[in-house]
Protein backbone atom coordinates (compact mmCIF):
# COMPACT_ATOMS: atom_id res chain seq x y z
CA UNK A 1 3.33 47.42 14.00
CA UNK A 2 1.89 45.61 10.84
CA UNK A 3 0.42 48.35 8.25
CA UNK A 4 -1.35 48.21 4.76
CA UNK A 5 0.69 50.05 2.01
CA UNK A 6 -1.14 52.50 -0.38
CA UNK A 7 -1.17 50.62 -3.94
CA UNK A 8 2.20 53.11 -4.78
CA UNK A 9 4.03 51.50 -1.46
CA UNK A 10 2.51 47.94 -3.14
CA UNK A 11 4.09 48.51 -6.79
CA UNK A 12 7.38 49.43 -4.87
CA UNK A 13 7.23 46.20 -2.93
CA UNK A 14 6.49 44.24 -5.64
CA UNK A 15 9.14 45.79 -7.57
CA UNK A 16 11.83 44.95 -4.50
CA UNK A 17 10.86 41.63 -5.41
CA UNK A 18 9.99 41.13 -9.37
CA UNK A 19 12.05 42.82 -12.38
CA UNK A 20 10.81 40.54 -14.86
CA UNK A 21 7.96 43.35 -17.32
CA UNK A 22 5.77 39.75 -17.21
CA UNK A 23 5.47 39.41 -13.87
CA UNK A 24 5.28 43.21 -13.26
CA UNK A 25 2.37 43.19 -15.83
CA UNK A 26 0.35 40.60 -14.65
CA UNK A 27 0.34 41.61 -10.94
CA UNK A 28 -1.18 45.18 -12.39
CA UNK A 29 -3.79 43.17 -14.26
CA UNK A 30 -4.62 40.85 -10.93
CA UNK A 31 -4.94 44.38 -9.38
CA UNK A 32 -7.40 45.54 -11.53
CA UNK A 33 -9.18 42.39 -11.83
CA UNK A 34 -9.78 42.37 -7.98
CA UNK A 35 -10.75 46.60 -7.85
CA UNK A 36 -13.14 45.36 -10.60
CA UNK A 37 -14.94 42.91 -8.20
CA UNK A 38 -14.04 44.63 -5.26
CA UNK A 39 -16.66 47.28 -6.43
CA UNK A 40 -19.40 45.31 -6.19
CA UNK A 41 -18.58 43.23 -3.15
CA UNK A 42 -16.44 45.02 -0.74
CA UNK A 43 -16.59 48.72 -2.48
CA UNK A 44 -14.86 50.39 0.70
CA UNK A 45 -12.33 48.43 0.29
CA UNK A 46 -11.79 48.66 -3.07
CA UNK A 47 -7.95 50.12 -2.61
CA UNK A 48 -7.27 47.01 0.17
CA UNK A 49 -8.42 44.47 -2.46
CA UNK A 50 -6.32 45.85 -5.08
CA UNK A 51 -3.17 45.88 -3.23
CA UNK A 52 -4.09 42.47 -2.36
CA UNK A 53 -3.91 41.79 -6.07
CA UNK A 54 -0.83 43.48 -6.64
CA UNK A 55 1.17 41.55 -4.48
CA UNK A 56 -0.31 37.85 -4.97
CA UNK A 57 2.58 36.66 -6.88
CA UNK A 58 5.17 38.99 -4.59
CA UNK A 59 8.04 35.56 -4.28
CA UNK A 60 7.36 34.01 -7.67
CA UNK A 61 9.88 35.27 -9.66
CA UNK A 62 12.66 34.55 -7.20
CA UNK A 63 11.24 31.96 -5.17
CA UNK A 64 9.04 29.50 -7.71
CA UNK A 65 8.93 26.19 -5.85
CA UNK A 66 8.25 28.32 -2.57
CA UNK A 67 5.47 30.33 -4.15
CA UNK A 68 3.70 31.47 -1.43
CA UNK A 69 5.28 30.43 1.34
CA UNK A 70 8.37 32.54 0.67
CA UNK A 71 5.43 35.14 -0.15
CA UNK A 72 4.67 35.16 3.60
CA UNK A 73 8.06 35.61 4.87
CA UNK A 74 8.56 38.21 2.91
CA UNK A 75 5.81 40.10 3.88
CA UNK A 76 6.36 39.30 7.87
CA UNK A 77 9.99 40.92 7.37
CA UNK A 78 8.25 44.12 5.58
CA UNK A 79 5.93 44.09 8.70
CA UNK A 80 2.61 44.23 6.11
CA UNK A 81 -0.86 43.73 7.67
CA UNK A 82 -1.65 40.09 8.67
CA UNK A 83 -4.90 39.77 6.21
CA UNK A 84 -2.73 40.57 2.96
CA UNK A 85 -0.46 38.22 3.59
CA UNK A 86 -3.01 35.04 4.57
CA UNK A 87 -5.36 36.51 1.40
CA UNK A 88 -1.84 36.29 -0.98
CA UNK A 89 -1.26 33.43 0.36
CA UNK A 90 -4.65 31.54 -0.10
CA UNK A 91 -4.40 31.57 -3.83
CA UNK A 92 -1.50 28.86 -3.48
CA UNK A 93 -4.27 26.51 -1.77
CA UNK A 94 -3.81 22.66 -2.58
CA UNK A 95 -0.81 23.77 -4.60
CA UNK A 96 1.89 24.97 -1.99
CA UNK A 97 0.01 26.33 1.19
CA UNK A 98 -3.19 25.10 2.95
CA UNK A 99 -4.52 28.10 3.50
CA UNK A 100 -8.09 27.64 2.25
CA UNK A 101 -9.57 31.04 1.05
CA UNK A 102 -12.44 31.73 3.13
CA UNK A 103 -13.41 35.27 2.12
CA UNK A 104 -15.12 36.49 -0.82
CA UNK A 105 -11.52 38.32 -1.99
CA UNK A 106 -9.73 35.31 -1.47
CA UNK A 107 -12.21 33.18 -3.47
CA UNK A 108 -11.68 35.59 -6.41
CA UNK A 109 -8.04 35.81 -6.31
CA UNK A 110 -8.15 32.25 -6.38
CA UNK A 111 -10.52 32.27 -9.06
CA UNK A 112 -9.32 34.64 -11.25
CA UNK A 113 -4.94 34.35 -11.20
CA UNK A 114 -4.66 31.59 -13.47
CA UNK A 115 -7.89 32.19 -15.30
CA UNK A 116 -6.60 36.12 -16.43
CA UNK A 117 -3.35 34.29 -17.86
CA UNK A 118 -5.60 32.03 -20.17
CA UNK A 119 -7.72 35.27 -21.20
CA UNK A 120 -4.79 36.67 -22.19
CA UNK A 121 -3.04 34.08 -23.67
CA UNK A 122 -6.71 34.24 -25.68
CA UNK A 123 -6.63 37.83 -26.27
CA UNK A 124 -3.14 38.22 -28.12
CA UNK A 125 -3.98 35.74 -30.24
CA UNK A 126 -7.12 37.68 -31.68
CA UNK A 127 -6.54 40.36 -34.78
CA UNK A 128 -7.17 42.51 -32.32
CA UNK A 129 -4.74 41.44 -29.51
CA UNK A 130 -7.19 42.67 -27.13
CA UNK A 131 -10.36 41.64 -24.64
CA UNK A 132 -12.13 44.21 -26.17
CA UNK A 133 -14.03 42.33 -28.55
CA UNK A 134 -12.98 38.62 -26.98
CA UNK A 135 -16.06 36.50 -26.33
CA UNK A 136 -16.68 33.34 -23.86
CA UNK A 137 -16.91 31.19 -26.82
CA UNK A 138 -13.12 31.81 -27.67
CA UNK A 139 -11.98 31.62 -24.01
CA UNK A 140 -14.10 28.36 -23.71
CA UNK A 141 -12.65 26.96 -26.70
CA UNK A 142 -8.98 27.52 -25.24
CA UNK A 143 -9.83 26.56 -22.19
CA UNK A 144 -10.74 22.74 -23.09
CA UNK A 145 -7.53 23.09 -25.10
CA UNK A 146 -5.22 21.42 -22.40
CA UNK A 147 -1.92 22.67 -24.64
CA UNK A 148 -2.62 25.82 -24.98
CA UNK A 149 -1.29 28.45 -22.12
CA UNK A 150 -0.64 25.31 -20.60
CA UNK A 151 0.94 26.57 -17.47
CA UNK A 152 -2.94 27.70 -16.74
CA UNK A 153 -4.04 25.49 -14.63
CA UNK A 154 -7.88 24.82 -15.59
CA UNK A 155 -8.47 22.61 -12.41
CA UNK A 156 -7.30 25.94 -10.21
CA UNK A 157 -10.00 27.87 -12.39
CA UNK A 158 -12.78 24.95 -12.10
CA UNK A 159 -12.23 24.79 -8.30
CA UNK A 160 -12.14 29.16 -7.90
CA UNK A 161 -15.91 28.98 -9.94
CA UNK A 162 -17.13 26.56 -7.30
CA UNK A 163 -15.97 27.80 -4.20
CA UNK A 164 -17.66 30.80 -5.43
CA UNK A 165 -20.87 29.45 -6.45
CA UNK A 166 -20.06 30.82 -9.76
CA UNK A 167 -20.90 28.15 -12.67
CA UNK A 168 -17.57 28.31 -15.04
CA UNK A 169 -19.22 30.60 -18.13
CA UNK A 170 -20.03 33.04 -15.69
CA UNK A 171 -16.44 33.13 -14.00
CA UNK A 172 -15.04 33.16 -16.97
CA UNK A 173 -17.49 36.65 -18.65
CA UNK A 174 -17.12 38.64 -14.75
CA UNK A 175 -13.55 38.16 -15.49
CA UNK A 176 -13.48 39.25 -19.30
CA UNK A 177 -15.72 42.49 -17.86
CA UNK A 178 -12.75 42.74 -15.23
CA UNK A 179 -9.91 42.95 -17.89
CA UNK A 180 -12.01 45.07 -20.13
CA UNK A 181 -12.60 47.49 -17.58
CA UNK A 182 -8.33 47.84 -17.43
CA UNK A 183 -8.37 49.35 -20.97
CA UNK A 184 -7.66 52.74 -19.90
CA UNK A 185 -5.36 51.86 -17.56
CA UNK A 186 -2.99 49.52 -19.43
CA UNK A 187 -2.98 47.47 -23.04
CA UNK A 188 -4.95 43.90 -22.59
């Protein structure tokens, strides 16, 4: 019988999975990105959304050109519920899976993996190395900079703001919020 884990039984999946203090770190940071938005759009399911977050990148590390696909295999094997594994696996749409993200979740996750690379990519490059004081205008500027965090993809970010409805500048603030919000939690 398929279950959800609690975020604890998440981190301990994706640490069966990911060693790497990169890939650790930025599944924390997707987790917190999606609790953020999961607050004002699914709020009861604020805990679902973040687990969802934690584990989007769960076959990365050791399975790169299978990125989600292996993802799903994976999670079959650890018997996890049947939406985390289609919402994880949405954010590879048009990339490695065509699973289109339909829900509001899976639009954000979509949205907002490759975009809270660039942001931070943006962010440690400040005096400040932070998001605490990063504006739109910097992101923006980085962001038509096609060399810089190039492994961002800025057509995956483009194509998250429209499924949403979202125009880019406002994807691209939510998101800043969304990190900001981690402070206490974790350096950003």
């Amino acid at each position: 019988m398929s279950y959800v884990p609690t975020l604890e039984q998440a981190q301990e999946i994706l640490e069966k999975y990911n060693q790497d203090a990169f890939h650790l770190r930025h599944g924390k940071i997707v987790s917190g990105v999606m609790g953020y938005f999961a607050k004002e759009y699914d709020p009861e399911r604020e805990e679902y959304w973040k687990v969802v977050g934690l584990l989007h990148d769960l076959d990365f590390e050791q399975f790169p050109k299978e990125h989600c696909i292996k993802s799903q295999e994976l999670m079959k094997e650890l018997d996890l519920d049947e939406g985390i594994i289609r919402s994880t696996a949405s954010h590879g749409y048009g990339i490695t899976v065509d699973i289109k993200p339909e829900h509001i979740m899976e639009k954000i996750l979509f949205a907002t993996d490759e975009l809270t690379g660039l942001i931070g990519a943006v962010a440690i490059m400040r005096p400040s190395k932070s998001v605490v004081d990063l504006e739109l205008k910097s992101v923006k500027k980085k962001f038509k900079d096609k060399k810089f965090a190039a492994g961002c993809s800025r057509d995956v970010i483009r194509q998250g703001a429209e499924m949403l409805g979202w125009e880019l500048d406002d994807l691209i603030s939510r998101t800043i919020l969304a990190m900001r919000s981690l402070m206490g939690e974790m350096e950003i």
